[in-house]
PDB file of N, CA and C in Angstrom:
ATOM      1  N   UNK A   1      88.956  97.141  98.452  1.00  0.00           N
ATOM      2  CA  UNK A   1      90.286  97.648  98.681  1.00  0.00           C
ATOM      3  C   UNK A   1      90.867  97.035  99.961  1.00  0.00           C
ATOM      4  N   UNK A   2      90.021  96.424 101.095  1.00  0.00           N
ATOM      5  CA  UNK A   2      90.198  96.288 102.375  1.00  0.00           C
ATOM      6  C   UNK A   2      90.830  94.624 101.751  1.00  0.00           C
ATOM      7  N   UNK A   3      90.485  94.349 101.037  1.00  0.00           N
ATOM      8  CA  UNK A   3      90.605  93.073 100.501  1.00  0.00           C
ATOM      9  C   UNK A   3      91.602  92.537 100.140  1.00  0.00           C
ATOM     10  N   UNK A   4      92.018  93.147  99.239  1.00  0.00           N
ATOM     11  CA  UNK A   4      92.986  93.431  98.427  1.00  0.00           C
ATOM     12  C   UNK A   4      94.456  93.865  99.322  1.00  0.00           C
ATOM     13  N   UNK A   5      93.999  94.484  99.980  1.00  0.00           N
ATOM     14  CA  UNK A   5      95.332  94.883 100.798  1.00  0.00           C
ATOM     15  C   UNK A   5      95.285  93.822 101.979  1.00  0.00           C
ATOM     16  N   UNK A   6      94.436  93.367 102.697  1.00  0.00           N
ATOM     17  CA  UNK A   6      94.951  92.013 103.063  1.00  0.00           C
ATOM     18  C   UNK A   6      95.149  91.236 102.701  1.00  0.00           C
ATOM     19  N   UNK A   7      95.205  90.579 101.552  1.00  0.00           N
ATOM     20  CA  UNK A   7      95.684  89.263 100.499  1.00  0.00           C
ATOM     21  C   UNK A   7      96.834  89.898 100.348  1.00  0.00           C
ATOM     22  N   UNK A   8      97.169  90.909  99.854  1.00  0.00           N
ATOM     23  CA  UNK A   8      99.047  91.580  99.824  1.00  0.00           C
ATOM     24  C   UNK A   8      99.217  91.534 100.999  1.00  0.00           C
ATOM     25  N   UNK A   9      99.283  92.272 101.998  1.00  0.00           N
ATOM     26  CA  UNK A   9      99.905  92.068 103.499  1.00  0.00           C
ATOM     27  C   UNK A   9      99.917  90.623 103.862  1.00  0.00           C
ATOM     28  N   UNK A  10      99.332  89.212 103.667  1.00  0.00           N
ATOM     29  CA  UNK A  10      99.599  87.905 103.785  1.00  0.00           C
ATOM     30  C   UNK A  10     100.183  87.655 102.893  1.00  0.00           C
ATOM     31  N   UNK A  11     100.684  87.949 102.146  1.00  0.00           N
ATOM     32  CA  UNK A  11     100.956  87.423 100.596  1.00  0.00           C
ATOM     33  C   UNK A  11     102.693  87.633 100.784  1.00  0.00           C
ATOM     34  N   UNK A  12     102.751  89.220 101.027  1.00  0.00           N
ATOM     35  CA  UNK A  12     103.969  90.123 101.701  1.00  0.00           C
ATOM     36  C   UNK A  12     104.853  89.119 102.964  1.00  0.00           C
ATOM     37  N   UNK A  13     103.658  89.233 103.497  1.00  0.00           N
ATOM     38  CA  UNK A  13     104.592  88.173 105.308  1.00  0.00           C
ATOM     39  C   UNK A  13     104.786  87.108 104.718  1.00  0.00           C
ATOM     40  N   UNK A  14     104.417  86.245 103.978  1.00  0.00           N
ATOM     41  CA  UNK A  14     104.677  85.004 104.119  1.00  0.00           C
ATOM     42  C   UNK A  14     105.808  84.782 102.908  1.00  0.00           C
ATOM     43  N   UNK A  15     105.951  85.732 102.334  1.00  0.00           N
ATOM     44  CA  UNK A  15     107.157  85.591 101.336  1.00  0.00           C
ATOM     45  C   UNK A  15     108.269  86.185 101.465  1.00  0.00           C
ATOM     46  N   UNK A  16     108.341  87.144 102.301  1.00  0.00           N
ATOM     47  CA  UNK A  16     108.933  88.126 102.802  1.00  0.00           C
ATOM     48  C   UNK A  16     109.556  89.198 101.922  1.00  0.00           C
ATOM     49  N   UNK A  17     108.780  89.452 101.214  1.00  0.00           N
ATOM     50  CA  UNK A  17     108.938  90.432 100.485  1.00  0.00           C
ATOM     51  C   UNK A  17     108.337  92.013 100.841  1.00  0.00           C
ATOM     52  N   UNK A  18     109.165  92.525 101.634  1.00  0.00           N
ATOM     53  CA  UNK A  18     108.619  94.173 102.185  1.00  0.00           C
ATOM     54  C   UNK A  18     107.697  95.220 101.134  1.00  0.00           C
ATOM     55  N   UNK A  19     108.420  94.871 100.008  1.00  0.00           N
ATOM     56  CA  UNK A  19     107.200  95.899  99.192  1.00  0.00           C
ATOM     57  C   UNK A  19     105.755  95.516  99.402  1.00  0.00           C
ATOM     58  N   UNK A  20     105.558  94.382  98.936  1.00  0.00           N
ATOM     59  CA  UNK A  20     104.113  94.017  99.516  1.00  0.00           C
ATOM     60  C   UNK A  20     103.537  93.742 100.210  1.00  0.00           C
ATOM     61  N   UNK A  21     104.031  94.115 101.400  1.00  0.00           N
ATOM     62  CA  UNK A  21     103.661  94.237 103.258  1.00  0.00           C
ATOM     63  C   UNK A  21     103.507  95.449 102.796  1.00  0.00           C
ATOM     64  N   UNK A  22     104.167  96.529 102.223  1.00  0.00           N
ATOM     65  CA  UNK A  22     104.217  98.072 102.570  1.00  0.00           C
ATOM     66  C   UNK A  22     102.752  98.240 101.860  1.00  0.00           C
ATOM     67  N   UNK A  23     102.674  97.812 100.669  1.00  0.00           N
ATOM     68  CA  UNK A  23     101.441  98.637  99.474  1.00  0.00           C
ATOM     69  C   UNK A  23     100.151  97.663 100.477  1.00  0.00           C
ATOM     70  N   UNK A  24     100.303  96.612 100.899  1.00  0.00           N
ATOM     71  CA  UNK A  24      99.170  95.864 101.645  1.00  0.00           C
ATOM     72  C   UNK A  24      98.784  96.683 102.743  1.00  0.00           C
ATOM     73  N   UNK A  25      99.489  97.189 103.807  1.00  0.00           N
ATOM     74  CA  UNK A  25      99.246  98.291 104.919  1.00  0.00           C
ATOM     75  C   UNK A  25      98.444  99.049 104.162  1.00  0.00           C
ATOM     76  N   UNK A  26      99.407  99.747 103.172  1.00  0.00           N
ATOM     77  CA  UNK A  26      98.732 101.384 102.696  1.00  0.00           C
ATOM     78  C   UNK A  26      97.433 100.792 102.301  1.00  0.00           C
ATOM     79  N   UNK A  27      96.872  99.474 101.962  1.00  0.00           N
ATOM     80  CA  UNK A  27      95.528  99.781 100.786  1.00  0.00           C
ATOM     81  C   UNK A  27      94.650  99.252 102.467  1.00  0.00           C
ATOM     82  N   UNK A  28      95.119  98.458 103.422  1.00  0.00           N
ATOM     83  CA  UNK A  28      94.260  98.375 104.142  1.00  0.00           C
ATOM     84  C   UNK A  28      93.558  99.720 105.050  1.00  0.00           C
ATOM     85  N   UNK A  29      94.909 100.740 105.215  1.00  0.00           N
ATOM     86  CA  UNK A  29      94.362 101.372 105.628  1.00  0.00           C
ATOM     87  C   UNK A  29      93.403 102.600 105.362  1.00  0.00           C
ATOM     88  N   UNK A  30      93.837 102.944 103.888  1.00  0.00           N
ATOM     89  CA  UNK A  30      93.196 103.831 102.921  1.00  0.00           C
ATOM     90  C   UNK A  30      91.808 103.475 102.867  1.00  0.00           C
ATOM     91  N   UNK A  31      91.404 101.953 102.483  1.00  0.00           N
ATOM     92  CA  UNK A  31      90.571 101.282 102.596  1.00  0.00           C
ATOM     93  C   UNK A  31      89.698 101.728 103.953  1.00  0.00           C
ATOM     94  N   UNK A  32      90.001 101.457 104.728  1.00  0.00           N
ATOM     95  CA  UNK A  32      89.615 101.562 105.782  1.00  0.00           C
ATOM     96  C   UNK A  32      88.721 102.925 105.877  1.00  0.00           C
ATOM     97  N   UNK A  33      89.801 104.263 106.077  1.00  0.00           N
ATOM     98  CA  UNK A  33      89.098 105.379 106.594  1.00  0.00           C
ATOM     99  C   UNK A  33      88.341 105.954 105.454  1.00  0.00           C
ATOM    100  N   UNK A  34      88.556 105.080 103.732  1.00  0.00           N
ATOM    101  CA  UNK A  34      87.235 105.532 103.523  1.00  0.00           C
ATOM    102  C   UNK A  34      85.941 105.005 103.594  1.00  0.00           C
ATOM    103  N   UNK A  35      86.186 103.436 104.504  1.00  0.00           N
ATOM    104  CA  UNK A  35      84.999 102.943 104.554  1.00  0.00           C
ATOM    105  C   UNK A  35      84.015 103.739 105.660  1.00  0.00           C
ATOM    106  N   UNK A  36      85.003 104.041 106.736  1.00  0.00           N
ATOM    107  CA  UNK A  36      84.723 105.120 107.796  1.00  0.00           C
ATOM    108  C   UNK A  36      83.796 106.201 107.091  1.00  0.00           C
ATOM    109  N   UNK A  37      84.666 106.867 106.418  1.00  0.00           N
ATOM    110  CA  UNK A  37      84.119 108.047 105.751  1.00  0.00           C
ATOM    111  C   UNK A  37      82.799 108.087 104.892  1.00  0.00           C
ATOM    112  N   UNK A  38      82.992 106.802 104.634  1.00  0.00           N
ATOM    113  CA  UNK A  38      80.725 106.335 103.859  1.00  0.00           C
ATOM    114  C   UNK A  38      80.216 106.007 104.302  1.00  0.00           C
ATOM    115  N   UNK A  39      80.773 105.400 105.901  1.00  0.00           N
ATOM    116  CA  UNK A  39      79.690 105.302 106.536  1.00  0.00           C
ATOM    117  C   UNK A  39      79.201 106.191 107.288  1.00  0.00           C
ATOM    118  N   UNK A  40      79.433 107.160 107.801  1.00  0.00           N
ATOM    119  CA  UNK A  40      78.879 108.413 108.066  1.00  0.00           C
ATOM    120  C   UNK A  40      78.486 109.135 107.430  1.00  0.00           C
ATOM    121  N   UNK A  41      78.426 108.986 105.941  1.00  0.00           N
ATOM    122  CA  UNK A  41      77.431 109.957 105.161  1.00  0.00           C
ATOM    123  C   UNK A  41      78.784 111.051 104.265  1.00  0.00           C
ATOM    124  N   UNK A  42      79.304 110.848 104.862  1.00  0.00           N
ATOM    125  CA  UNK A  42      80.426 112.115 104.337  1.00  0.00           C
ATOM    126  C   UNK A  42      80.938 112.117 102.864  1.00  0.00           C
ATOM    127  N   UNK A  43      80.668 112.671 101.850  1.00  0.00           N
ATOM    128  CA  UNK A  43      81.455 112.675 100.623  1.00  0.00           C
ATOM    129  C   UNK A  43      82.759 112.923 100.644  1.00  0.00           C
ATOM    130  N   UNK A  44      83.019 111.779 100.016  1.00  0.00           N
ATOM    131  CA  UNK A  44      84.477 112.054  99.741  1.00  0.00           C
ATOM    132  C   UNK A  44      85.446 112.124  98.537  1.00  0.00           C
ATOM    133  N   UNK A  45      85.998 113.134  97.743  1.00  0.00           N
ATOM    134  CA  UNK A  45      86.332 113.267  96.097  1.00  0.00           C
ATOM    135  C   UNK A  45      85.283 113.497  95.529  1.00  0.00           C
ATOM    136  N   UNK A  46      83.889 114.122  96.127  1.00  0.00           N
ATOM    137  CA  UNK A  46      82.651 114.454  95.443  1.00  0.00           C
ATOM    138  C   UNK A  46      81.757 113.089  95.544  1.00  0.00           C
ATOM    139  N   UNK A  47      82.117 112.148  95.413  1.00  0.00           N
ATOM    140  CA  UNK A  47      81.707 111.146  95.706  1.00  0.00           C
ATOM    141  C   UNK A  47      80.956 110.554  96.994  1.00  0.00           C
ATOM    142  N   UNK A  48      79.790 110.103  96.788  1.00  0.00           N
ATOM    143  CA  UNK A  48      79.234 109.281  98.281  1.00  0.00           C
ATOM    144  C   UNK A  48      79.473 108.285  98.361  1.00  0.00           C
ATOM    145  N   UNK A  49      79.356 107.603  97.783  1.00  0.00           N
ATOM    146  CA  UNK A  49      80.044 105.694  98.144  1.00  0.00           C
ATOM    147  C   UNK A  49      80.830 105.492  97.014  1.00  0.00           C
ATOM    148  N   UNK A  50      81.877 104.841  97.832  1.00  0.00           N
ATOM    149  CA  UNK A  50      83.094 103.780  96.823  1.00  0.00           C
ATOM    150  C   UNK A  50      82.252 102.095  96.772  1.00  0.00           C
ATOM    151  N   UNK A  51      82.973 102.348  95.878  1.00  0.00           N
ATOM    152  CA  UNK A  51      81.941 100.496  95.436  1.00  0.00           C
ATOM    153  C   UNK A  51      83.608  99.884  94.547  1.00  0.00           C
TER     154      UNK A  51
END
């Protein structure tokens, strides 16, 4: 997901197209605090790791 939303957020800037700067932010950061969130052990949606 961390992935994915940085290939849109470059993808976004360099074309300048704001929608896909916007959905690229949101997936990097979503991405993010649930990578946070597995790595401490914490379930999250019932779930222990996103894959």
């Amino acid at each position: 997901m961390i992935v994915l939303g940085a290939i849109l957020l470059i993808i976004g800037l360099l074309a300048g197209v704001s929608l896909l700067t916007t959905v690229g932010g949101v997936l990097v950061v979503v991405g993010a605090v649930l990578w946070i969130l597995g790595a401490t052990g914490r379930q999250v949606a019932g779930r222990k790791h996103f894959f």
